[in-house]
N, C-alpha and C. Protein backbone atom coordinates (compact mmCIF):
# COMPACT_ATOMS: atom_id res chain seq x y z
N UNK A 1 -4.94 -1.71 -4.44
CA UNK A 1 -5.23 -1.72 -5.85
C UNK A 1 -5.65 -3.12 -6.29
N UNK A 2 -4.84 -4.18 -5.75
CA UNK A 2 -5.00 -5.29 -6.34
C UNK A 2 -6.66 -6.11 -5.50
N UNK A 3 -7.02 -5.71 -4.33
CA UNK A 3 -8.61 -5.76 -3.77
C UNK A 3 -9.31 -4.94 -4.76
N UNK A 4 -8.65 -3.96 -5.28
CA UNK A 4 -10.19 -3.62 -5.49
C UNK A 4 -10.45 -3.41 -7.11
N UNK A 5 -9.40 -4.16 -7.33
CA UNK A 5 -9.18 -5.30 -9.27
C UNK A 5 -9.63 -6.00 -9.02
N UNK A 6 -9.39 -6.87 -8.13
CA UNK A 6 -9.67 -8.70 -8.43
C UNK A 6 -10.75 -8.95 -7.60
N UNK A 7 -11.27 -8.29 -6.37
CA UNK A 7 -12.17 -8.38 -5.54
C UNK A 7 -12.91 -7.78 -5.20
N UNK A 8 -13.87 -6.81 -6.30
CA UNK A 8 -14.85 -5.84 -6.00
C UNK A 8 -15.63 -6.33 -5.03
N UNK A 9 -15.70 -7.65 -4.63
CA UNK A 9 -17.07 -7.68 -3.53
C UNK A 9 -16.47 -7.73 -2.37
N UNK A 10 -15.56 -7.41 -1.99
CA UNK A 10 -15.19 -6.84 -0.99
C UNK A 10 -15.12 -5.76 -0.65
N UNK A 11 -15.72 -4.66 -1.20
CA UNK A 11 -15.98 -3.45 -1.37
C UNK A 11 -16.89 -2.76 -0.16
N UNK A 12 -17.43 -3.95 0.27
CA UNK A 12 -18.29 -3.51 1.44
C UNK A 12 -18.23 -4.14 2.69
N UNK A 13 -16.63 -5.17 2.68
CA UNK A 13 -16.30 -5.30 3.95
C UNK A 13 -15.62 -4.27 4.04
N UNK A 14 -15.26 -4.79 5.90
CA UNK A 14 -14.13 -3.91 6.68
C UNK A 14 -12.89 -4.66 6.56
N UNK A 15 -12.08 -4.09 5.47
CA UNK A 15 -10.71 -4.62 5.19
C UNK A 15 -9.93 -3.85 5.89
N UNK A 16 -8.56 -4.29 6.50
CA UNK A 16 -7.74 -3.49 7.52
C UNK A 16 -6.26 -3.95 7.00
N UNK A 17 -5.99 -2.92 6.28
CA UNK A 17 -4.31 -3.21 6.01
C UNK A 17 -3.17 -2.74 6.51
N UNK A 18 -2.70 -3.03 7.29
CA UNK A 18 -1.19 -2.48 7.97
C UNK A 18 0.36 -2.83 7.31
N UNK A 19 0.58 -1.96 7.27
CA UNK A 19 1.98 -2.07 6.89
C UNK A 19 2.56 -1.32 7.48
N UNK A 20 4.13 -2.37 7.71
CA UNK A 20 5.12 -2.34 8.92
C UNK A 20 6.13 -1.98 8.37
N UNK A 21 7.46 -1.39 8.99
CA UNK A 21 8.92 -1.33 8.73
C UNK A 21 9.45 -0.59 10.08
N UNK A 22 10.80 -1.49 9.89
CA UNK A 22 11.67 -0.57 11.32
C UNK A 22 11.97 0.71 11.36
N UNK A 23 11.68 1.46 9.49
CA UNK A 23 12.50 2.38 9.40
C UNK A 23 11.51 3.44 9.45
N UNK A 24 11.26 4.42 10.38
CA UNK A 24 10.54 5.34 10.27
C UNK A 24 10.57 6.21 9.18
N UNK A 25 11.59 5.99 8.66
CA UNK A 25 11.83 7.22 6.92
C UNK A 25 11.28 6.39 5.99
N UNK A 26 10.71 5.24 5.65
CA UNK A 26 10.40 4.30 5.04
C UNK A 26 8.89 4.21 5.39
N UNK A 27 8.66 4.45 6.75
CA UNK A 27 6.79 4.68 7.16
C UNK A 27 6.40 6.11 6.24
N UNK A 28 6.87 6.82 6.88
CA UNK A 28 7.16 7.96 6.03
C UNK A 28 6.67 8.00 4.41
N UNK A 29 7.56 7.51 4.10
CA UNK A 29 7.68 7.56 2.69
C UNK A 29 6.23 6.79 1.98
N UNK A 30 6.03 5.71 2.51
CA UNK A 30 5.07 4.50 2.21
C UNK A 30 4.06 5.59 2.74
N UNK A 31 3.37 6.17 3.62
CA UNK A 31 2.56 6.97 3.29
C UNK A 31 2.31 8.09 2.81
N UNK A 32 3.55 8.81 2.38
CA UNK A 32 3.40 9.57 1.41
C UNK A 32 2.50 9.35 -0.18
N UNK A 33 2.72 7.83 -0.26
CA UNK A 33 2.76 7.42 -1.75
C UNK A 33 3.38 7.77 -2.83
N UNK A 34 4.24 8.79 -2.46
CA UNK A 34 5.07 9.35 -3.50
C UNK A 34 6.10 8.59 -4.47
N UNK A 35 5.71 7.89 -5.45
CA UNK A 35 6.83 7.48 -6.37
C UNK A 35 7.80 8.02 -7.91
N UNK A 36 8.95 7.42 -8.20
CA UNK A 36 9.47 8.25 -9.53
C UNK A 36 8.73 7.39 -10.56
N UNK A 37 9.14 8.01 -11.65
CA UNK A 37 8.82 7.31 -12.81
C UNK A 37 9.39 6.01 -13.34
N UNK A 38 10.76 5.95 -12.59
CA UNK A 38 11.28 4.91 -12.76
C UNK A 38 11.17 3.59 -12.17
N UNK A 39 10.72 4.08 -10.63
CA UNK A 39 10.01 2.75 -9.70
C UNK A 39 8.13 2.44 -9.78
N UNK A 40 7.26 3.38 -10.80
CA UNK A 40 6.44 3.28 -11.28
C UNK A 40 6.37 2.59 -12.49
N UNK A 41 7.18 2.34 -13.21
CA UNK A 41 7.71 2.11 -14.21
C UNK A 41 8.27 -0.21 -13.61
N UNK A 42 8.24 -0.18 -12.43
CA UNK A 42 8.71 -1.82 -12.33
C UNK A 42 7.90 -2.56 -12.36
N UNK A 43 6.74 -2.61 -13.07
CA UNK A 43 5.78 -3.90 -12.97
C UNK A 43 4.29 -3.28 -12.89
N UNK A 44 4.56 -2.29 -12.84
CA UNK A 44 2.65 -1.21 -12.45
C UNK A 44 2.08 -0.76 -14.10
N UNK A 45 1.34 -1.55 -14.25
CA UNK A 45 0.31 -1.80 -15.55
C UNK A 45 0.19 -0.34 -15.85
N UNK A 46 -0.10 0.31 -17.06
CA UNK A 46 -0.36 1.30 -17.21
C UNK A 46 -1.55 2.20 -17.15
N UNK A 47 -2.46 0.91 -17.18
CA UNK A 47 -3.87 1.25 -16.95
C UNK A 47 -4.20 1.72 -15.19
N UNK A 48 -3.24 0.62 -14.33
CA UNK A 48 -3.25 0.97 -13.21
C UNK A 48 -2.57 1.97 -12.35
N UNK A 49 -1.77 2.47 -13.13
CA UNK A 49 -1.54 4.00 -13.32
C UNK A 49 -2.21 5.11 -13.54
N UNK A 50 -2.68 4.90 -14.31
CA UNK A 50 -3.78 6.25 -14.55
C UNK A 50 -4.98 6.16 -13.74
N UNK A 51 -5.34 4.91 -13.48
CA UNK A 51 -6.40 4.77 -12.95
C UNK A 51 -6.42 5.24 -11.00
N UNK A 52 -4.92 4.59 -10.36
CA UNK A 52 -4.76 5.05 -9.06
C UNK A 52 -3.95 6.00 -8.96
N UNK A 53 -2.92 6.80 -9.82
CA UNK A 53 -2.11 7.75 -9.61
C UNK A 53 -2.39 8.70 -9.53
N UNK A 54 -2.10 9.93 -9.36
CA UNK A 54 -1.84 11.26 -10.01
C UNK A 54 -0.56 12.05 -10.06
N UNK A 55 -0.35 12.44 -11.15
CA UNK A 55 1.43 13.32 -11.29
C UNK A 55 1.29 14.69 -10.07
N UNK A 56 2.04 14.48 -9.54
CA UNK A 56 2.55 15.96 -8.88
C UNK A 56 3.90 16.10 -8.49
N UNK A 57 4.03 17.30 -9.13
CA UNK A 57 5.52 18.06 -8.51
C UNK A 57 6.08 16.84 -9.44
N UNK A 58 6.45 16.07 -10.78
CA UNK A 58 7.52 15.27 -11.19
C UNK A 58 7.35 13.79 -10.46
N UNK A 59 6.40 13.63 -9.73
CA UNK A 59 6.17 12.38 -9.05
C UNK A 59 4.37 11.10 -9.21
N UNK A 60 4.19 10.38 -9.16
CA UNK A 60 3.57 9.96 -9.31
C UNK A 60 2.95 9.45 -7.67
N UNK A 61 1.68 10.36 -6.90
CA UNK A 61 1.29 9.79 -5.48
C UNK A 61 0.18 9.24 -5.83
N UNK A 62 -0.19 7.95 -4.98
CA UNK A 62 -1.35 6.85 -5.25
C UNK A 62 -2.37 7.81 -4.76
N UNK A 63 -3.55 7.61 -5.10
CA UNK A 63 -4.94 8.44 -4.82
C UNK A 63 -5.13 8.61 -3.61
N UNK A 64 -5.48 9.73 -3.00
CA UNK A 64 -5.82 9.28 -1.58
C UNK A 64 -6.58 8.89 -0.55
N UNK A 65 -7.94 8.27 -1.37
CA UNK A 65 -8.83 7.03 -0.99
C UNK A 65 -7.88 5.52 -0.68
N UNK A 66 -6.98 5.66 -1.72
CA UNK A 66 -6.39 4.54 -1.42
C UNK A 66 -4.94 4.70 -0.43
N UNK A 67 -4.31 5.64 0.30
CA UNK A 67 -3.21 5.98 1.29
C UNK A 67 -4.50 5.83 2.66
N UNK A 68 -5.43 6.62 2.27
CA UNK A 68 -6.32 6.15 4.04
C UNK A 68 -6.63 4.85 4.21
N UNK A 69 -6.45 3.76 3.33
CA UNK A 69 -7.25 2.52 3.36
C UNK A 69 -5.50 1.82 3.87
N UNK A 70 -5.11 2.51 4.44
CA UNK A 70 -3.25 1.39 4.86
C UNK A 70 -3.26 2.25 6.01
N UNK A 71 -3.12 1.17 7.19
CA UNK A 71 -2.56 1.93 8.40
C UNK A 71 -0.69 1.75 8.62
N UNK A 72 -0.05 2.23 8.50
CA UNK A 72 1.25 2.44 8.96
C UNK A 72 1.52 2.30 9.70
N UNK A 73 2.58 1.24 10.23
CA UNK A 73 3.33 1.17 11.70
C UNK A 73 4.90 1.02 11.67
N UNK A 74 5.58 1.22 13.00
CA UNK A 74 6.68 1.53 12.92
C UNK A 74 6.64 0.24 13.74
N UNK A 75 7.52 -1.15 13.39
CA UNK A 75 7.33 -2.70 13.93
C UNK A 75 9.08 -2.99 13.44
N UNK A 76 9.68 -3.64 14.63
CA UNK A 76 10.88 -4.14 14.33
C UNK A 76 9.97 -5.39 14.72
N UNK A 77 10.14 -6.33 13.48
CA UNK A 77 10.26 -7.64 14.04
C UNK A 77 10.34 -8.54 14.65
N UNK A 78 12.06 -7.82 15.31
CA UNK A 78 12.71 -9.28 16.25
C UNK A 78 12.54 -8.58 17.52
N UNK A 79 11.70 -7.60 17.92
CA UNK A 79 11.82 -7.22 19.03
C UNK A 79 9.77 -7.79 19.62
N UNK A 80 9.34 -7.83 20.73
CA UNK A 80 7.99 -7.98 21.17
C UNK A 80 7.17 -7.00 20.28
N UNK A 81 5.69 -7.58 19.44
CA UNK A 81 5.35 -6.72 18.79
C UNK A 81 4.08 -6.27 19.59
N UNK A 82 3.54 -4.77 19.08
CA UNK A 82 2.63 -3.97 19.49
C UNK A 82 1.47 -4.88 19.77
N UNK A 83 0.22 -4.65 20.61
CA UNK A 83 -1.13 -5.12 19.70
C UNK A 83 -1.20 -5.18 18.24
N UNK A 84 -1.70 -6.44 17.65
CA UNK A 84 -2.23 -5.89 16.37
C UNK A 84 -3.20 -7.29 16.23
N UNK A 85 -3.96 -6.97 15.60
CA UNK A 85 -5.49 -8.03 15.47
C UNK A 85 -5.17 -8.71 14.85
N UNK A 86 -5.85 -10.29 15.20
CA UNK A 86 -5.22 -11.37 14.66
C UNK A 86 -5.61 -11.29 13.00
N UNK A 87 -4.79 -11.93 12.03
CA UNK A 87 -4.98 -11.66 11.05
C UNK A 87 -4.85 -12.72 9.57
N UNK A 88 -5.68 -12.63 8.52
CA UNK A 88 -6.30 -13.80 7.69
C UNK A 88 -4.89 -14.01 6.56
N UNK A 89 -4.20 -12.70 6.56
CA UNK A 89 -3.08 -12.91 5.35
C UNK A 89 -2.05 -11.53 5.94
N UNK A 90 -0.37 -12.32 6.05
CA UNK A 90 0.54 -11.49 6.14
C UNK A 90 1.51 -12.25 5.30
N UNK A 91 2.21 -10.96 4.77
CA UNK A 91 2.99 -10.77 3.28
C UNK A 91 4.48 -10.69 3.94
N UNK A 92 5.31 -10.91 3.72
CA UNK A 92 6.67 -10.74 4.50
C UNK A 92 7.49 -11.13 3.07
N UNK A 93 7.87 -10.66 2.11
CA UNK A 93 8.44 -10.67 1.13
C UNK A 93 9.74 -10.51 1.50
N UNK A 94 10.79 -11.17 1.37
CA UNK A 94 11.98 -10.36 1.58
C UNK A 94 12.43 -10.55 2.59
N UNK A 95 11.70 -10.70 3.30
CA UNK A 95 12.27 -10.23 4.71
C UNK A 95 13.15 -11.08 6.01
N UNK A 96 12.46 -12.72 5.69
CA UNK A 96 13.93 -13.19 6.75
C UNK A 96 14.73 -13.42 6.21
N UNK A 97 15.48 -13.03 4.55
CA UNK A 97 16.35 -13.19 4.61
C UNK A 97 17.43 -12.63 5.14
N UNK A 98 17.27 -11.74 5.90
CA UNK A 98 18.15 -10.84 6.51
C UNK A 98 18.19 -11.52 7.93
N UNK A 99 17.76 -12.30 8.02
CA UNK A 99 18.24 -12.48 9.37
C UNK A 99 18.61 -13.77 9.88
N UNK A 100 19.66 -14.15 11.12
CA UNK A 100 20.35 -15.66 11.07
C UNK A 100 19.31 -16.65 11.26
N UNK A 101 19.04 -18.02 11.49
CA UNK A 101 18.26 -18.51 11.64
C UNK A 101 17.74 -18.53 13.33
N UNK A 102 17.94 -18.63 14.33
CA UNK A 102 17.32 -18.16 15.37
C UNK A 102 16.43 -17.28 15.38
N UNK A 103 16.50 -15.83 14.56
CA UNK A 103 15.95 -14.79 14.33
C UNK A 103 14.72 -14.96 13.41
N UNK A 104 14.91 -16.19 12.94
CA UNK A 104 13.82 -15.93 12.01
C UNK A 104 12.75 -17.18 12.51
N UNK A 105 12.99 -17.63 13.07
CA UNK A 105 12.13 -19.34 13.83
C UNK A 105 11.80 -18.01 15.25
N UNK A 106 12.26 -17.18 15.95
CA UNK A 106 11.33 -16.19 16.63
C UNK A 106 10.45 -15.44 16.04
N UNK A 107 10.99 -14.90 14.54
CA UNK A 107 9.67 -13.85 13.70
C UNK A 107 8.47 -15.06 13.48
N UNK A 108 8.78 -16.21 12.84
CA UNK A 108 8.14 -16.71 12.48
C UNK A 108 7.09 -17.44 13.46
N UNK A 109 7.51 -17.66 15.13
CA UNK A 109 6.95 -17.67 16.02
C UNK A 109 5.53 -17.24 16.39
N UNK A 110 6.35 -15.26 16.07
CA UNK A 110 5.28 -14.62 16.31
C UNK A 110 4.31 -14.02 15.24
N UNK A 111 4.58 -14.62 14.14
CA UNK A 111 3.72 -14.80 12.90
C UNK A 111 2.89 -15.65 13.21
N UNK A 112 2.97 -17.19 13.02
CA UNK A 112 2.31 -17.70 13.97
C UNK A 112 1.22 -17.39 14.86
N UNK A 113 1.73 -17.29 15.58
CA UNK A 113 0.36 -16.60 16.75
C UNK A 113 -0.33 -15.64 16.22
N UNK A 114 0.06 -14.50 15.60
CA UNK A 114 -0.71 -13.51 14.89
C UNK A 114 -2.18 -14.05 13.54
N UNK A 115 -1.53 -14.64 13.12
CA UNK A 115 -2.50 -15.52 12.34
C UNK A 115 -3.31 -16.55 12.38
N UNK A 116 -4.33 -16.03 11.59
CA UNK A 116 -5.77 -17.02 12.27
C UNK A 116 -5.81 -18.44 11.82
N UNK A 117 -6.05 -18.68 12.79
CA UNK A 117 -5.83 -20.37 12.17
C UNK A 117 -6.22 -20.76 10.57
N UNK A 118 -6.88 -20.30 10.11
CA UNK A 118 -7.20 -20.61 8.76
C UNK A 118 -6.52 -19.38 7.58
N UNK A 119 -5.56 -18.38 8.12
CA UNK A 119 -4.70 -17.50 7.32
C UNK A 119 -4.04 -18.20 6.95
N UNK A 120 -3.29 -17.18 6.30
CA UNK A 120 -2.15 -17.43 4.89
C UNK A 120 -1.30 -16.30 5.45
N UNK A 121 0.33 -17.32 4.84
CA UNK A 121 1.38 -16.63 4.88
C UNK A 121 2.46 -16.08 3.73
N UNK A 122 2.53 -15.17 2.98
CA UNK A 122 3.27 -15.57 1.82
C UNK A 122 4.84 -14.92 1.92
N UNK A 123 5.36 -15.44 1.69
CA UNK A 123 6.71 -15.00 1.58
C UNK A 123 7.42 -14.75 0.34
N UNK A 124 8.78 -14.17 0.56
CA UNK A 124 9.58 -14.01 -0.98
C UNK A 124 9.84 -15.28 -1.82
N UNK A 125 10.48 -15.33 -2.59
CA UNK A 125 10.45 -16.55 -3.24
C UNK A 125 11.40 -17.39 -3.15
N UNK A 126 12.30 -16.49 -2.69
CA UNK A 126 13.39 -17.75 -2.06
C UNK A 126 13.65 -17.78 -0.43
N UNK A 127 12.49 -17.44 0.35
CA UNK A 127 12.38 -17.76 1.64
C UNK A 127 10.97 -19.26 1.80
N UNK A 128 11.41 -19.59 2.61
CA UNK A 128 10.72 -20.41 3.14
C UNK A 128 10.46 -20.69 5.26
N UNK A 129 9.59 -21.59 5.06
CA UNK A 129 9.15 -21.86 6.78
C UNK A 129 9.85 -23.48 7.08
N UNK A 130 10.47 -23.59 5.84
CA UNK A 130 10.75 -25.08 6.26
C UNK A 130 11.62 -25.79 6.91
N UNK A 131 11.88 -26.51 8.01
CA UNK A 131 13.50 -26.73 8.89
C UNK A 131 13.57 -25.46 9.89
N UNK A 132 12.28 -24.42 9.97
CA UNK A 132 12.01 -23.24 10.97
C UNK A 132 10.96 -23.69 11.58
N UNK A 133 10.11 -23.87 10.80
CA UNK A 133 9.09 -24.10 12.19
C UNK A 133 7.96 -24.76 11.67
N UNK A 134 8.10 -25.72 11.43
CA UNK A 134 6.73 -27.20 10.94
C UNK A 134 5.84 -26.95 11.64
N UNK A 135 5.21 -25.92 12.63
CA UNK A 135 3.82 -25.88 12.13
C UNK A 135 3.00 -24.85 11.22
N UNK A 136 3.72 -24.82 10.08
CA UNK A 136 3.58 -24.03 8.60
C UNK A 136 3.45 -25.52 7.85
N UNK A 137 2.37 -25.40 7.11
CA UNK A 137 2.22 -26.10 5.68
C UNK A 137 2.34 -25.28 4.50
N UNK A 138 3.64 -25.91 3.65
CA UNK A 138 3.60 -25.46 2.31
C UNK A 138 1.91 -25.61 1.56
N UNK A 139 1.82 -24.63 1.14
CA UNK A 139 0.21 -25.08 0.23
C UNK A 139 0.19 -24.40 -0.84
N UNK A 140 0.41 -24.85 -2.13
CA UNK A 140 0.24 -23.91 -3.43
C UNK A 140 -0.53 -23.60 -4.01
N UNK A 141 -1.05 -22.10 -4.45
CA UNK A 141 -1.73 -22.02 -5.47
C UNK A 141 -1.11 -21.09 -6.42
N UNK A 142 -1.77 -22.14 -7.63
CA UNK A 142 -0.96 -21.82 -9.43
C UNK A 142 -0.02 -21.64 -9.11
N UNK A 143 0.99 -20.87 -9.34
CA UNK A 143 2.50 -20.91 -9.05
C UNK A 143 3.20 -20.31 -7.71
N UNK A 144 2.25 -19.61 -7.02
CA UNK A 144 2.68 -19.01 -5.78
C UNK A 144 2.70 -20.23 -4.45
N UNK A 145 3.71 -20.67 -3.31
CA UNK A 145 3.39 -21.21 -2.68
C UNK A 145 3.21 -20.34 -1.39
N UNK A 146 2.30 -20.86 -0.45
CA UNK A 146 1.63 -19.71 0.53
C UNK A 146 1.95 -20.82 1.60
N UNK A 147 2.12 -20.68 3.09
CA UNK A 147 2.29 -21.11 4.43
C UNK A 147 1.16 -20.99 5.09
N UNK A 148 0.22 -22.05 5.82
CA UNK A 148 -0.88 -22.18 6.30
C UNK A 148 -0.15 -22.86 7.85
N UNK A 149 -0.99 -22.58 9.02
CA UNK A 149 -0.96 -23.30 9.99
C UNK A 149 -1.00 -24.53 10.16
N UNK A 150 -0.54 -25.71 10.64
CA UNK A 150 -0.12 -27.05 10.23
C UNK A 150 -1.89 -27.36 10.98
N UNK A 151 -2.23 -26.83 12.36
CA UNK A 151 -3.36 -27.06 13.02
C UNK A 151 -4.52 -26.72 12.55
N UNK A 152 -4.76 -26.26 11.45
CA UNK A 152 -6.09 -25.87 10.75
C UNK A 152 -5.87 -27.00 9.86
N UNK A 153 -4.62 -27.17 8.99
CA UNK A 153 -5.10 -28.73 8.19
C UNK A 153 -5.25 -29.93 9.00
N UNK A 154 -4.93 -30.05 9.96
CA UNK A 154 -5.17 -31.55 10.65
C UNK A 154 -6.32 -32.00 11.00
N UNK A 155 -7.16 -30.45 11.95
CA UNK A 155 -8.36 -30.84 11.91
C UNK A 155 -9.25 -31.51 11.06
């Protein structure tokens, strides 16, 4: 939704979005698109509601031009991950905070490598890469700060 608000001219690349979780009832669900009114209701504009939703059965499912445009995978983290193509921006919101610090200087490892030297990393807002693994540069824009490869700025 938010590509194809803010970035209509991307409309005619090949954008490839994957989204991961350990929990297969959670892959599940995320491609269902099925949401309540009440978790539609946390921050989703109203315009962008009507515009990508539709009501069924008491539920609100995202269009389904936009469920084929997300590939789904079933990815634990801390374990060796699948193939997946190197990539310009990964989102990890949330997510090391769950885990001790060893665990997360390995995710962040293989984040790392996954990302192209000139990607972006963004995380939750009270996670960070810092005292984990310095070759992440903090780099901000407007109020969001994003994690870049330390070896693409040096060059």
């Amino acid at each position: 939704m938010l590509l194809r608000e803010h970035f209509p001219q991307l409309a005619a690349w090949k954008v490839t979005l994957i989204a991961s979780d350990i929990s297969e009832a959670m892959i599940s669900r995320a491609r269902a698109g099925a949401y309540s009114q009440i978790e539609v209701n946390r921050g989703l504009p109203a315009a962008m509601l009507v515009k990508y939703f539709r009501r069924i059965d008491g539920e609100w499912q995202v269009i389904e031009d936009l469920r084929r445009a997300v590939e789904f995978r079933r990815i634990n983290l801390t374990a060796p991950w699948p193939y997946l193509p190197a990539m310009d921006l990964i989102l990890m919101r949330n997510v090391l905070i769950y885990f001790d610090i060893p665990t997360k200087k390995a995710v962040l490892a293989r984040v790392r490598r996954q990302l192209k030297p000139d990607g972006h990393l963004f995380l939750g807002g009270g996670e960070t890469t810092m005292n984990l693994d310095e070759s992440f540069v903090p780099t901000q824009y407007g109020k969001a700060i994003c994690y870049r490869p330390a070896t693409r700025l040096a060059a």
